[in-house]
C-alpha atoms as a PDB file:
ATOM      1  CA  UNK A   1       0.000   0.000   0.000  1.00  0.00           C
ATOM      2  CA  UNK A   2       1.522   3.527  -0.745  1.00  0.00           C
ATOM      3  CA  UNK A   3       2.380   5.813   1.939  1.00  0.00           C
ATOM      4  CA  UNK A   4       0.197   9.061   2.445  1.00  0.00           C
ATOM      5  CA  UNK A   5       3.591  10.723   1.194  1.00  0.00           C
ATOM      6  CA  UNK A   6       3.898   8.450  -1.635  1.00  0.00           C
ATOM      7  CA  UNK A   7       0.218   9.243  -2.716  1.00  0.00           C
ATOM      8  CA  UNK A   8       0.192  12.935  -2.087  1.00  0.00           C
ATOM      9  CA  UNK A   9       3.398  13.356  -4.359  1.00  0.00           C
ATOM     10  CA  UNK A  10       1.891  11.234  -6.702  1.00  0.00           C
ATOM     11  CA  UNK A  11      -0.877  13.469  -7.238  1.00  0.00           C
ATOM     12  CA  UNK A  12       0.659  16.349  -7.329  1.00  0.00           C
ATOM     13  CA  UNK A  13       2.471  15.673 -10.339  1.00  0.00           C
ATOM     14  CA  UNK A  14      -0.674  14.525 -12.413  1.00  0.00           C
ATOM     15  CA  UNK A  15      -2.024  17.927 -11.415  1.00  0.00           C
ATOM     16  CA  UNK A  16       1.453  19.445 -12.673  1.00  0.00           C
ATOM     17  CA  UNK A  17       1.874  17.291 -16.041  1.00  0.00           C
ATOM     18  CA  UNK A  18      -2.144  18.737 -16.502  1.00  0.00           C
ATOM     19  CA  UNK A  19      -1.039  22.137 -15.713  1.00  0.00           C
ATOM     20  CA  UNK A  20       2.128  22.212 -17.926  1.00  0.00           C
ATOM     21  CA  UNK A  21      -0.509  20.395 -20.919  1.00  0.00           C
ATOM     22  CA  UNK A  22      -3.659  23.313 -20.569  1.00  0.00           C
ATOM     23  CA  UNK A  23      -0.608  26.140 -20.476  1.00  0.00           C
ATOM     24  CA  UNK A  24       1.653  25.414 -23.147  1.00  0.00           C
ATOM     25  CA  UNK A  25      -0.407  23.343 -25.884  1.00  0.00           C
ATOM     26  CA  UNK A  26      -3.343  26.689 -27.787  1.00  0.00           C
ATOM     27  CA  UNK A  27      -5.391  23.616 -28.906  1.00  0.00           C
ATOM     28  CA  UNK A  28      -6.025  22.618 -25.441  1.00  0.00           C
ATOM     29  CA  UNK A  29      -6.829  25.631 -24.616  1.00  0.00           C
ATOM     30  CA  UNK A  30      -9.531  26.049 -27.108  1.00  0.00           C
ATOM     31  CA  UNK A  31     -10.835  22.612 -25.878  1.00  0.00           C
ATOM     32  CA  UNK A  32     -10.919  24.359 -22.760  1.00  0.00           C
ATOM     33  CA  UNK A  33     -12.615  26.953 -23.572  1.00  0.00           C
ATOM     34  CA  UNK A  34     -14.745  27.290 -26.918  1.00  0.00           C
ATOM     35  CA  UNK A  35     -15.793  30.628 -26.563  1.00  0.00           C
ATOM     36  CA  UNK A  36     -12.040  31.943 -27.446  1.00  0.00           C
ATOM     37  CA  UNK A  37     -11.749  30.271 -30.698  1.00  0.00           C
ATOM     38  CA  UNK A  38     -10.556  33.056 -32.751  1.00  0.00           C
ATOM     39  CA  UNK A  39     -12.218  33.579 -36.133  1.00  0.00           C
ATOM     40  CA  UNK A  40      -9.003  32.677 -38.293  1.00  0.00           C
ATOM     41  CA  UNK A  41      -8.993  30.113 -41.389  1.00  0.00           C
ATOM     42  CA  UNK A  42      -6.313  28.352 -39.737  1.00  0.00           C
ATOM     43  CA  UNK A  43      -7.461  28.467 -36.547  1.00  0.00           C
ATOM     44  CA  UNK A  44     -11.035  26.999 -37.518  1.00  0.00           C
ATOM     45  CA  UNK A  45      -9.011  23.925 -39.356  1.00  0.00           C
ATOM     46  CA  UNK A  46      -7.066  23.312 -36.666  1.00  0.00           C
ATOM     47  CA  UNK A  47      -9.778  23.332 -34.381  1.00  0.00           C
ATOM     48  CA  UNK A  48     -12.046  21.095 -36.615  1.00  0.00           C
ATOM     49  CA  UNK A  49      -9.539  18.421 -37.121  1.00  0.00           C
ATOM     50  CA  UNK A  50      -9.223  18.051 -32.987  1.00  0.00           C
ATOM     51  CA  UNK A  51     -12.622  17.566 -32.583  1.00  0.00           C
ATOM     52  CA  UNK A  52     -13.641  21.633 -31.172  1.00  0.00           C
ATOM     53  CA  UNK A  53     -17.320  22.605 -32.441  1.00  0.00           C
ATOM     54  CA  UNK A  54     -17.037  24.303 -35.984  1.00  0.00           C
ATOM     55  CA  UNK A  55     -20.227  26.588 -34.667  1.00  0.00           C
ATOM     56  CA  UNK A  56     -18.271  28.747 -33.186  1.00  0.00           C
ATOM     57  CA  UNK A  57     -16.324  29.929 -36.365  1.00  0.00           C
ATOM     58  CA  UNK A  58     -18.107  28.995 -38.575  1.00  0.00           C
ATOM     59  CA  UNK A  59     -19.518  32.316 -40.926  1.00  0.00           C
ATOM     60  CA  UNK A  60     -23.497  32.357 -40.271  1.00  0.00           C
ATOM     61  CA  UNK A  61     -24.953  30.543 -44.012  1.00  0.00           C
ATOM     62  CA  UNK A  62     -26.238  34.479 -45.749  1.00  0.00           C
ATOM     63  CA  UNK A  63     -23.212  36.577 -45.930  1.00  0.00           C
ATOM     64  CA  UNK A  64     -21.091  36.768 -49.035  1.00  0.00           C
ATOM     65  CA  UNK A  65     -17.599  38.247 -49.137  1.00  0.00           C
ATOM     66  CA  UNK A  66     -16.107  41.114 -51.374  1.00  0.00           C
ATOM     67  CA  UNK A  67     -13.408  39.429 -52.411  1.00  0.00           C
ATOM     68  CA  UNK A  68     -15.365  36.116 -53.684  1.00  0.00           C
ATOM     69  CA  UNK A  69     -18.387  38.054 -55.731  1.00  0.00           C
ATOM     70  CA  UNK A  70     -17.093  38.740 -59.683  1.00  0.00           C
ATOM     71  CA  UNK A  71     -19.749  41.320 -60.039  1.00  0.00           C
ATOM     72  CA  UNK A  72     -22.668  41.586 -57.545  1.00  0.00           C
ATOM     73  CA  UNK A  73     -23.327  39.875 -54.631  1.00  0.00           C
ATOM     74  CA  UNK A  74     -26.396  37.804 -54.561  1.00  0.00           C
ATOM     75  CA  UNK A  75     -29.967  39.233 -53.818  1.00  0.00           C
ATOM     76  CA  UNK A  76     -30.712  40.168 -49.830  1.00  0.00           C
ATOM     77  CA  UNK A  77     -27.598  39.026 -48.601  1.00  0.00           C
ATOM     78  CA  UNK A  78     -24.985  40.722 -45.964  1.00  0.00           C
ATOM     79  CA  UNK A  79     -21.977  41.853 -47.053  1.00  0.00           C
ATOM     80  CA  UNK A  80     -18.299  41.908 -46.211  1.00  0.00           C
ATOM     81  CA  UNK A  81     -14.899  42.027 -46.847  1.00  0.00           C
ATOM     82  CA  UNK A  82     -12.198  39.775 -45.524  1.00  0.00           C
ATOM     83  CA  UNK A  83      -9.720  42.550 -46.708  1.00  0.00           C
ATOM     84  CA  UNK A  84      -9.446  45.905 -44.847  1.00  0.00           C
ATOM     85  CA  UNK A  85      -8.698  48.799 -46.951  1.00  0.00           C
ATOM     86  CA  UNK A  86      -5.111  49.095 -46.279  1.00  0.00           C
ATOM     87  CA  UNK A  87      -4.949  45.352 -46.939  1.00  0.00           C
ATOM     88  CA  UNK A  88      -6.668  46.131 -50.285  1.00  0.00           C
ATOM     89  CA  UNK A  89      -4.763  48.911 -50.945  1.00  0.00           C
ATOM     90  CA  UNK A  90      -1.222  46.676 -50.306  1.00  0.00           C
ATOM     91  CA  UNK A  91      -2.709  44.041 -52.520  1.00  0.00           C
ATOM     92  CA  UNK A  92      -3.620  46.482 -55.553  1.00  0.00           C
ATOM     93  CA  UNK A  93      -6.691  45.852 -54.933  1.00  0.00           C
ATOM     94  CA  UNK A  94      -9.668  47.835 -55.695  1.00  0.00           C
ATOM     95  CA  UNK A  95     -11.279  49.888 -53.079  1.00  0.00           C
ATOM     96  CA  UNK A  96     -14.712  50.498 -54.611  1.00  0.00           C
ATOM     97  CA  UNK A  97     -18.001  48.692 -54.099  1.00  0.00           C
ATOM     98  CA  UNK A  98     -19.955  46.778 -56.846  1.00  0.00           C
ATOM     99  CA  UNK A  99     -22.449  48.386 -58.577  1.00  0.00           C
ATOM    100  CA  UNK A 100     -25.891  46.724 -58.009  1.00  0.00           C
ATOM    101  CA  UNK A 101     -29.420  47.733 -58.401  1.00  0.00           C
ATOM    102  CA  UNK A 102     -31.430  49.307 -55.902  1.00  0.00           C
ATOM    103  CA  UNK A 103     -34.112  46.489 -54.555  1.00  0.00           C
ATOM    104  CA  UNK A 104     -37.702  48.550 -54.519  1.00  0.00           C
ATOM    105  CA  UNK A 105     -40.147  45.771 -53.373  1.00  0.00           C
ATOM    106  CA  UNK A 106     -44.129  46.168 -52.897  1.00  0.00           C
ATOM    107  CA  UNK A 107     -43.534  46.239 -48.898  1.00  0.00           C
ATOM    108  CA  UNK A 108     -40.645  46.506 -47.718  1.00  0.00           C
ATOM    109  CA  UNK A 109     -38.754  47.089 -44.167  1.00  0.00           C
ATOM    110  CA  UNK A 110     -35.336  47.267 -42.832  1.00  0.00           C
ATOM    111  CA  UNK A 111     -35.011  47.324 -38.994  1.00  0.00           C
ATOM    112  CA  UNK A 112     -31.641  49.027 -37.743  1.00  0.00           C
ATOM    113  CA  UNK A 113     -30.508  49.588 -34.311  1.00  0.00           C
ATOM    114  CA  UNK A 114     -27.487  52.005 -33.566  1.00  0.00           C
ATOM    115  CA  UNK A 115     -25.397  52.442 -30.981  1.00  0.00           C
ATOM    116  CA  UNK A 116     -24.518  48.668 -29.700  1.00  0.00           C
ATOM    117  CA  UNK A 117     -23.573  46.144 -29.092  1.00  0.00           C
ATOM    118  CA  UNK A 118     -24.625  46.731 -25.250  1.00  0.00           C
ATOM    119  CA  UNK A 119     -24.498  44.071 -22.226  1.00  0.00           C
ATOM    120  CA  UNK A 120     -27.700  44.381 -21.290  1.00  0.00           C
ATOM    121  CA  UNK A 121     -30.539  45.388 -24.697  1.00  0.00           C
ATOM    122  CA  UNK A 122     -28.811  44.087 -27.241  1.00  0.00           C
ATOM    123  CA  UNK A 123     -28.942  40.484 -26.242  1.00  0.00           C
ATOM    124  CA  UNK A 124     -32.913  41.088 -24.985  1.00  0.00           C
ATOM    125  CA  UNK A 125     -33.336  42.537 -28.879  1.00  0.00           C
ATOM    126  CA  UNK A 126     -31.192  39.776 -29.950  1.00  0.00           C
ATOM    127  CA  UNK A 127     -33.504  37.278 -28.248  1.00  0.00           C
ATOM    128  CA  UNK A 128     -36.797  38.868 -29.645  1.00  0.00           C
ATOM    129  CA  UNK A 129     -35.990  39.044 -33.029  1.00  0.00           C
ATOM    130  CA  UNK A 130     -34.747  35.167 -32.818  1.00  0.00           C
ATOM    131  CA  UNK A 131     -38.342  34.375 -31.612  1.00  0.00           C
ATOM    132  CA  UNK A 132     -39.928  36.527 -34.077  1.00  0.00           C
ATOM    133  CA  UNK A 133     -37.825  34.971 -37.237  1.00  0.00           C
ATOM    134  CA  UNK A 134     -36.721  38.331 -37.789  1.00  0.00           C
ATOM    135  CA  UNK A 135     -33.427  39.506 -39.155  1.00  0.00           C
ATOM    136  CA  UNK A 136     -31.958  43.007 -38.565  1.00  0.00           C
ATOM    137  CA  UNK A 137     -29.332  45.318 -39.011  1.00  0.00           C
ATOM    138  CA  UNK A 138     -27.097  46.692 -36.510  1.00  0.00           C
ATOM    139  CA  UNK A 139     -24.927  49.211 -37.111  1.00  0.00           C
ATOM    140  CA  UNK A 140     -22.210  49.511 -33.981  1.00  0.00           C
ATOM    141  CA  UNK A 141     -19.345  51.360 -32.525  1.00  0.00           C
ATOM    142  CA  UNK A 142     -16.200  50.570 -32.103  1.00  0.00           C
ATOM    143  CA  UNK A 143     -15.756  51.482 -28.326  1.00  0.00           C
ATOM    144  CA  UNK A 144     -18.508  49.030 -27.866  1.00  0.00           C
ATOM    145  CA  UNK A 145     -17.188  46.172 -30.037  1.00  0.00           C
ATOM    146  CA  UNK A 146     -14.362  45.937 -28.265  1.00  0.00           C
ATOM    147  CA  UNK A 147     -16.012  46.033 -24.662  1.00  0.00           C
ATOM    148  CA  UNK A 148     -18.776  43.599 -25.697  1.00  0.00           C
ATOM    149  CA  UNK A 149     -16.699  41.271 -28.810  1.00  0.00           C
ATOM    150  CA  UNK A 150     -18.589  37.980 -27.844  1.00  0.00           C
ATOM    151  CA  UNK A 151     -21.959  40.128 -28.576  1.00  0.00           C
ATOM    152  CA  UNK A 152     -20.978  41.476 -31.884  1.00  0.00           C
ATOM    153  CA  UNK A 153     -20.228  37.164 -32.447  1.00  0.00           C
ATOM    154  CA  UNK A 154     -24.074  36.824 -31.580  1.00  0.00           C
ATOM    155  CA  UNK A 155     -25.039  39.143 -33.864  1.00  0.00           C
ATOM    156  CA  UNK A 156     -23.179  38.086 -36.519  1.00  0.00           C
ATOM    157  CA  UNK A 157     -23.667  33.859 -36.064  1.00  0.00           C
ATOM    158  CA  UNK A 158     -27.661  34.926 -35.807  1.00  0.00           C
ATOM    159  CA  UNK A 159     -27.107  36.329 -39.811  1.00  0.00           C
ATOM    160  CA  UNK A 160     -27.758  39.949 -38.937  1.00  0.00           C
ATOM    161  CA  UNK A 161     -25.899  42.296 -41.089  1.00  0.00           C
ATOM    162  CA  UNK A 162     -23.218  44.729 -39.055  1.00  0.00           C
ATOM    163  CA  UNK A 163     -22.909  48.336 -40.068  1.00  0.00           C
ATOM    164  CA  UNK A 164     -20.210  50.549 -38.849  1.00  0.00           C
ATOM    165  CA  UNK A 165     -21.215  53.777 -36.869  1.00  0.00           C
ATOM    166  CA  UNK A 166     -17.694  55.224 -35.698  1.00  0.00           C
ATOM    167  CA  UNK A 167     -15.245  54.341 -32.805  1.00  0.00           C
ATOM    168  CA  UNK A 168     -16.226  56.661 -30.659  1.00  0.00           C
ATOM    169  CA  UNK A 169     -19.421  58.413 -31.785  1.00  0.00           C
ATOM    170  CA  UNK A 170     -18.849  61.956 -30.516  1.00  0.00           C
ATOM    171  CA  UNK A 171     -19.454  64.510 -33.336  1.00  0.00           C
ATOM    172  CA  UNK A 172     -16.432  66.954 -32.729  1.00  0.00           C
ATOM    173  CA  UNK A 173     -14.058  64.154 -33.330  1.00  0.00           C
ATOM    174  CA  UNK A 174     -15.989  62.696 -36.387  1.00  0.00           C
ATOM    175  CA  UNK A 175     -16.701  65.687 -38.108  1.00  0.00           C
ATOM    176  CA  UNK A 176     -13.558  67.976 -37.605  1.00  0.00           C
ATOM    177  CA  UNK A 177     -12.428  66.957 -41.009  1.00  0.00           C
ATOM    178  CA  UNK A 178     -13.203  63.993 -43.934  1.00  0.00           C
ATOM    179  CA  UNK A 179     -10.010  62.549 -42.579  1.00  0.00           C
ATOM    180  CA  UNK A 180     -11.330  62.361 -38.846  1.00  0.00           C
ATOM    181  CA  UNK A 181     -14.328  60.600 -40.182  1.00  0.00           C
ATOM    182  CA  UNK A 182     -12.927  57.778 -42.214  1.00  0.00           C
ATOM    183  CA  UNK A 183     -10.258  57.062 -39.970  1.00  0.00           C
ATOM    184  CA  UNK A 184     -12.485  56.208 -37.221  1.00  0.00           C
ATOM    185  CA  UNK A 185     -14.120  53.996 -39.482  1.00  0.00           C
ATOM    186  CA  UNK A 186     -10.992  52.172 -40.682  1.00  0.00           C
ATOM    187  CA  UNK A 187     -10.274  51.767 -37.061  1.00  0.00           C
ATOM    188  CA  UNK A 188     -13.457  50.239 -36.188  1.00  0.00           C
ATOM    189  CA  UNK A 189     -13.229  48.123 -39.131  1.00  0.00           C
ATOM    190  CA  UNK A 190     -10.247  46.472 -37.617  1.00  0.00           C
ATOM    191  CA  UNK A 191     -11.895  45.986 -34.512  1.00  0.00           C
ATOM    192  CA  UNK A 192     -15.060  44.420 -35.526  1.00  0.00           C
ATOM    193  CA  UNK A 193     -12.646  42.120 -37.989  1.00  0.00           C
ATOM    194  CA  UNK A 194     -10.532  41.338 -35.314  1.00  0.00           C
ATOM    195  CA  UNK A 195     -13.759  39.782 -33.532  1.00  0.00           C
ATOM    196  CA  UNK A 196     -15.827  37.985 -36.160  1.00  0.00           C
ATOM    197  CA  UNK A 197     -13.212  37.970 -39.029  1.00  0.00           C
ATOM    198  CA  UNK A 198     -14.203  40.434 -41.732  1.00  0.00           C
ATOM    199  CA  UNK A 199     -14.800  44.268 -41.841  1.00  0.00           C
ATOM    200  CA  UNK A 200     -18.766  45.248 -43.052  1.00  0.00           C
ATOM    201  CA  UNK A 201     -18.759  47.470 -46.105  1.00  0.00           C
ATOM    202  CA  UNK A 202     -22.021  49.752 -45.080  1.00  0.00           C
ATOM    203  CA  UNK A 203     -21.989  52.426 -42.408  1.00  0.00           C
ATOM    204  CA  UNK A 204     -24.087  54.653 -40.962  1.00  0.00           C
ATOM    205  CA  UNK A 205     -22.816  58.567 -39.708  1.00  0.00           C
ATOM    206  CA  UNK A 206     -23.779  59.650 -36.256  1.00  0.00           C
ATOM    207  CA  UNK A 207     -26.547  61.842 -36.256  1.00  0.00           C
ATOM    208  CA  UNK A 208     -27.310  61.591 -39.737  1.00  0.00           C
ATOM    209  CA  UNK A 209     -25.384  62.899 -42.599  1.00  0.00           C
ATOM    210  CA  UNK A 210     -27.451  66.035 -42.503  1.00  0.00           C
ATOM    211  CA  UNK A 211     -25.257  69.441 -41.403  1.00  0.00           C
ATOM    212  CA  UNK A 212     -22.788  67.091 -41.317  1.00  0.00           C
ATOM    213  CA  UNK A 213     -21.808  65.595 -44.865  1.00  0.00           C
ATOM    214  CA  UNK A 214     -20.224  68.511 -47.788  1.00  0.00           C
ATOM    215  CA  UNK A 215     -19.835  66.610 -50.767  1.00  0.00           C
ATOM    216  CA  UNK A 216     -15.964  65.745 -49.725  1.00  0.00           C
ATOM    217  CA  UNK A 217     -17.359  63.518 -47.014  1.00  0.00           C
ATOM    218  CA  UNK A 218     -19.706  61.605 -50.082  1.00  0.00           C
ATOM    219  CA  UNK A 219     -16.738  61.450 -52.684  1.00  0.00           C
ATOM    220  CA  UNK A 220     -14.418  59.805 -49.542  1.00  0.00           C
ATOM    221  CA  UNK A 221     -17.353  57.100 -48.852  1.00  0.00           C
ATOM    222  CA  UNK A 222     -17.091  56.142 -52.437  1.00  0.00           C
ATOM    223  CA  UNK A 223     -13.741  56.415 -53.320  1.00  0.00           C
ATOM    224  CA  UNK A 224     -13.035  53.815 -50.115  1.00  0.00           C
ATOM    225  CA  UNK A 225     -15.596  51.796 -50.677  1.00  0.00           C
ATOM    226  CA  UNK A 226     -18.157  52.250 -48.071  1.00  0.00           C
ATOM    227  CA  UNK A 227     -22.180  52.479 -48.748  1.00  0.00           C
ATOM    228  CA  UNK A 228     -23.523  54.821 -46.368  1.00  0.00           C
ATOM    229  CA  UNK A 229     -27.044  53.846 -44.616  1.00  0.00           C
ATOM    230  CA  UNK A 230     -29.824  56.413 -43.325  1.00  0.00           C
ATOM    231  CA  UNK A 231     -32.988  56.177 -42.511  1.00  0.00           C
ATOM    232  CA  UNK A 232     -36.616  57.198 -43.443  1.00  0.00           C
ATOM    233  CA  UNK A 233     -38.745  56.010 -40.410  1.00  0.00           C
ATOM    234  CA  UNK A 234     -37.660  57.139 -36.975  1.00  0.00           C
ATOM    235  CA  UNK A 235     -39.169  55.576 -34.083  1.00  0.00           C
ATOM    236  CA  UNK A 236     -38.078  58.259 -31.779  1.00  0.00           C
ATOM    237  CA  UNK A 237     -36.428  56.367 -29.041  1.00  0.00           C
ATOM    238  CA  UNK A 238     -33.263  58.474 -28.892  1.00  0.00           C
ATOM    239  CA  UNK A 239     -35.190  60.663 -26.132  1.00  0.00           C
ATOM    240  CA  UNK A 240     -36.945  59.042 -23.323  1.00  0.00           C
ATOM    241  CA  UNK A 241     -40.144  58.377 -25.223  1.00  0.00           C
ATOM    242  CA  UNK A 242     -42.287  55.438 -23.821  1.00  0.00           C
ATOM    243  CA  UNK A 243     -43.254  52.226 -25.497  1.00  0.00           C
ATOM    244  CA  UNK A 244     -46.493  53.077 -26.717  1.00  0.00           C
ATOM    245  CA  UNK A 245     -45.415  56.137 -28.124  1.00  0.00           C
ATOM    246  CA  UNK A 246     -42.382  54.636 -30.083  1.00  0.00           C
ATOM    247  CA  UNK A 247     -44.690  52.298 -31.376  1.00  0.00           C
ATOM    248  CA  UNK A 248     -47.092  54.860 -32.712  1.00  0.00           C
ATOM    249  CA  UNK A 249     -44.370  56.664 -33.998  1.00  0.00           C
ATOM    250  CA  UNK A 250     -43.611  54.390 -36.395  1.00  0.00           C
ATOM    251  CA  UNK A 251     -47.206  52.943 -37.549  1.00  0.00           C
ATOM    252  CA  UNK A 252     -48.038  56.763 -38.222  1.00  0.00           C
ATOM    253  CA  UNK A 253     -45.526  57.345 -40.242  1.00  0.00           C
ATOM    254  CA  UNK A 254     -45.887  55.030 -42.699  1.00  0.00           C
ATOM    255  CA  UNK A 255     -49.798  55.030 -42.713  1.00  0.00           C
ATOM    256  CA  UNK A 256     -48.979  59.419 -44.213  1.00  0.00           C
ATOM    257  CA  UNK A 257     -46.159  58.143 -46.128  1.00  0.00           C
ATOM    258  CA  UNK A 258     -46.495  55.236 -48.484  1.00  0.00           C
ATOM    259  CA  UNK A 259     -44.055  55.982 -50.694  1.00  0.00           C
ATOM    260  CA  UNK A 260     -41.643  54.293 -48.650  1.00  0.00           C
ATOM    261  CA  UNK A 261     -43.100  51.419 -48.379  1.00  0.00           C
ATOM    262  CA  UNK A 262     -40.698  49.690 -51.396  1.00  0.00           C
ATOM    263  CA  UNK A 263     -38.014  50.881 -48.424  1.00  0.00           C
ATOM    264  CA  UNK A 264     -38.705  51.760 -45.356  1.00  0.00           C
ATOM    265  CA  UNK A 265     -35.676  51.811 -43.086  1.00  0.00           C
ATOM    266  CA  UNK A 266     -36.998  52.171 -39.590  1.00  0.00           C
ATOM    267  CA  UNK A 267     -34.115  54.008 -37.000  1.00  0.00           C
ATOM    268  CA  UNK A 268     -33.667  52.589 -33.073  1.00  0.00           C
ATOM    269  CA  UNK A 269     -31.006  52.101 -30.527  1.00  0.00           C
ATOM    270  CA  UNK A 270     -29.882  49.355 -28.540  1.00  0.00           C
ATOM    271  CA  UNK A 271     -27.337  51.414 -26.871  1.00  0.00           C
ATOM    272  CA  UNK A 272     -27.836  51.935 -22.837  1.00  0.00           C
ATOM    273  CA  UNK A 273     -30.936  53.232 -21.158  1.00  0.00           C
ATOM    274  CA  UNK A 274     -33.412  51.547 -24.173  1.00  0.00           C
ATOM    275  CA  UNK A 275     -35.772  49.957 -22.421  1.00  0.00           C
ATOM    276  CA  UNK A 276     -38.913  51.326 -23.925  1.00  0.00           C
ATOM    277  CA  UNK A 277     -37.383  49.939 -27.566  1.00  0.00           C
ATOM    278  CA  UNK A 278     -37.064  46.632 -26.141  1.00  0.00           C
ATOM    279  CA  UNK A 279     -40.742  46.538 -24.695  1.00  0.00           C
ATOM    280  CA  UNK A 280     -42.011  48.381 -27.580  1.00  0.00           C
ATOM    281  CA  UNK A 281     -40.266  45.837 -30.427  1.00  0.00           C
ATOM    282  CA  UNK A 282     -42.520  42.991 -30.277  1.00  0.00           C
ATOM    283  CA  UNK A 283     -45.936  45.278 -31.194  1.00  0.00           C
ATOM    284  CA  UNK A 284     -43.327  47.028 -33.998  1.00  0.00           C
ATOM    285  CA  UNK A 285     -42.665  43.777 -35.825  1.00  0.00           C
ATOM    286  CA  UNK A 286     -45.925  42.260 -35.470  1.00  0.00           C
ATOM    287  CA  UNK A 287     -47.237  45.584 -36.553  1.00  0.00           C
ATOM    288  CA  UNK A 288     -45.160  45.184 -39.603  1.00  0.00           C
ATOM    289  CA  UNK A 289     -46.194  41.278 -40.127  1.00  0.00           C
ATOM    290  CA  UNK A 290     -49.727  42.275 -40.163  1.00  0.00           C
ATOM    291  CA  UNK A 291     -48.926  44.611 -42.937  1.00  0.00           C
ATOM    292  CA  UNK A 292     -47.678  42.125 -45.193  1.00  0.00           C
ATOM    293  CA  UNK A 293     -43.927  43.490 -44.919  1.00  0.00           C
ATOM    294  CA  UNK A 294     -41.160  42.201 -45.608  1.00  0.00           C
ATOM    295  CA  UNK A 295     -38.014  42.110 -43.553  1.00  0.00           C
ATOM    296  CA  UNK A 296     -34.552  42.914 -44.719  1.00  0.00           C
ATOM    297  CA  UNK A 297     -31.167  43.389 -43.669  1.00  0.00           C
ATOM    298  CA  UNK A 298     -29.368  46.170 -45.288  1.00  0.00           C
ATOM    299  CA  UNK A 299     -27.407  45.728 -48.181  1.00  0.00           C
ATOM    300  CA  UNK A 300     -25.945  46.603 -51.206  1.00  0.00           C
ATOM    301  CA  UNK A 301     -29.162  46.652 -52.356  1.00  0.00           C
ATOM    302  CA  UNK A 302     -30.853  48.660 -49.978  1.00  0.00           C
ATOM    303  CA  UNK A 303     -31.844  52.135 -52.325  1.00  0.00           C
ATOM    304  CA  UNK A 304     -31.149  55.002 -50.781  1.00  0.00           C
ATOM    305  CA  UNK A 305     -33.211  56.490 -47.939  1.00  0.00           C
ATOM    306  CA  UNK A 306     -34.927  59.721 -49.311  1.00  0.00           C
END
């Protein structure tokens, strides 16, 4: 029989021969630990051939990528680029966008949220629109993609399209100069393609492009190959308007205004503090259900707001 000595030494060097294993050997660690399984080509090989669940990396089944589409992408499908533009730019590669025809449908409506990806709404929103079969777009900044990465991986894995609305989403910054503006956007692209992989192509300016944009703001989108989003339907939840309200908001607006029915693109937040748009969502989609609408994420496609 071994001696309490004997025993106690002997498992203290299975613990350290586990130890030395789970710290030295990165595919143990992703067996460990699924949730850091970076969203790399090589990586997601690696990790398939050991047995780790492809789910994880895996690209959700409606995106297409820049680089694979010879002319346009195919119809109501998110876009991206595995490339960021200096990437692009090192490869000779061109910057600009594809040009594709503006989808006008009989009844038609895009549901965009701003602001996120936040700890506590955007998962709620992220949970009703799963129930509701509903797919949105969310167009986030890059000071919150990098507090809240595994959240921008929800979004993404659930087939939502991702917009980019700045890093940091304070006007003086954006909006001192053309240069201010895309550069925050270049930055967040490497963020948000440092979580999930690849960089979105359509963003959307703070505040609107309104008293903001001069026509060297428009020319820079274009020339760096960025589609910029508005909107055309605004729920109103950037103040603190109740539920009810928001909800109105929206079914009154496009009761006056059927022209944009072929595209309406509906503005809300799941940034802090909007709680009213999360109890006020539900009645908004089955508002636009009853209608006969139907739901897109934006995209290429998307015609212009106005």
């Amino acid at each position: 029989m071994l001696s309490y000595s004997t025993f106690f030494s002997t498992i203290c060097r299975i613990f350290v021969v586990i130890f030395l294993f789970s710290s030295l050997s990165p595919l143990a660690v992703l067996a460990w630990d699924d949730e850091n399984i970076p969203d790399d080509p090589d990586i997601t090989t690696l990790a398939s051939q050991v047995g780790i669940p492809k789910t994880k990396v895996s690209p959700p089944p409606n995106v297409c990528y820049l680089s694979d589409i010879p002319t346009v992408p195919q119809s109501g499908i998110a876009l991206y680029d595995a490339l960021t533009l200096p990437q692009r730019q090192k490869a000779g590669l061109p910057l600009g966008l594809p040009q594709v025809a503006p989808y006008y449908g009989q009844k038609v409506v895009y549901l965009t949220f701003d602001d996120g990806p936040d700890p506590d709404i955007t998962p709620l929103i992220l949970d009703i629109l799963t129930k509701e079969n509903v797919k949105a777009t969310f167009f986030v900044v890059g000071t919150q993609a990098e507090k809240y990465p595994a959240i921008l991986r929800r979004i993404f894995h659930a087939g939502h399209a991702i917009g980019n609305h700045s890093y940091n989403h304070v006007y003086r910054d954006l909006y001192h100069s053309t240069n201010s503006f895309t550069s925050q956007l270049q930055h967040t692209d490497e963020i948000i393609k440092g979580v999930i992989g690849v960089r979105p192509v359509i963003c959307r300016a703070p505040g609107g492009t309104t008293g903001t944009f001069s026509k060297e703001y428009w020319n820079a989108l274009s020339s760096q190959g960025y589609k910029e989003v508005g909107w055309n339907i605004e729920s109103g939840d950037a103040s603190h308007t109740k539920a009810d309200k928001l909800i109105t908001n929206i079914t009154n607006q496009i009761t006056k205004h059927s022209f944009l029915w072929s595209h309406s693109i509906v503005l809300m937040h799941d940034g802090r503090g909007h709680s009213e748009t999360l109890k006020a969502l539900p009645d908004i989609i089955t508002f636009f259900k009853t209608e006969g609408f139907e739901f897109r994420v934006v995209t290429l496609e998307t015609p212009p707001a106005w």
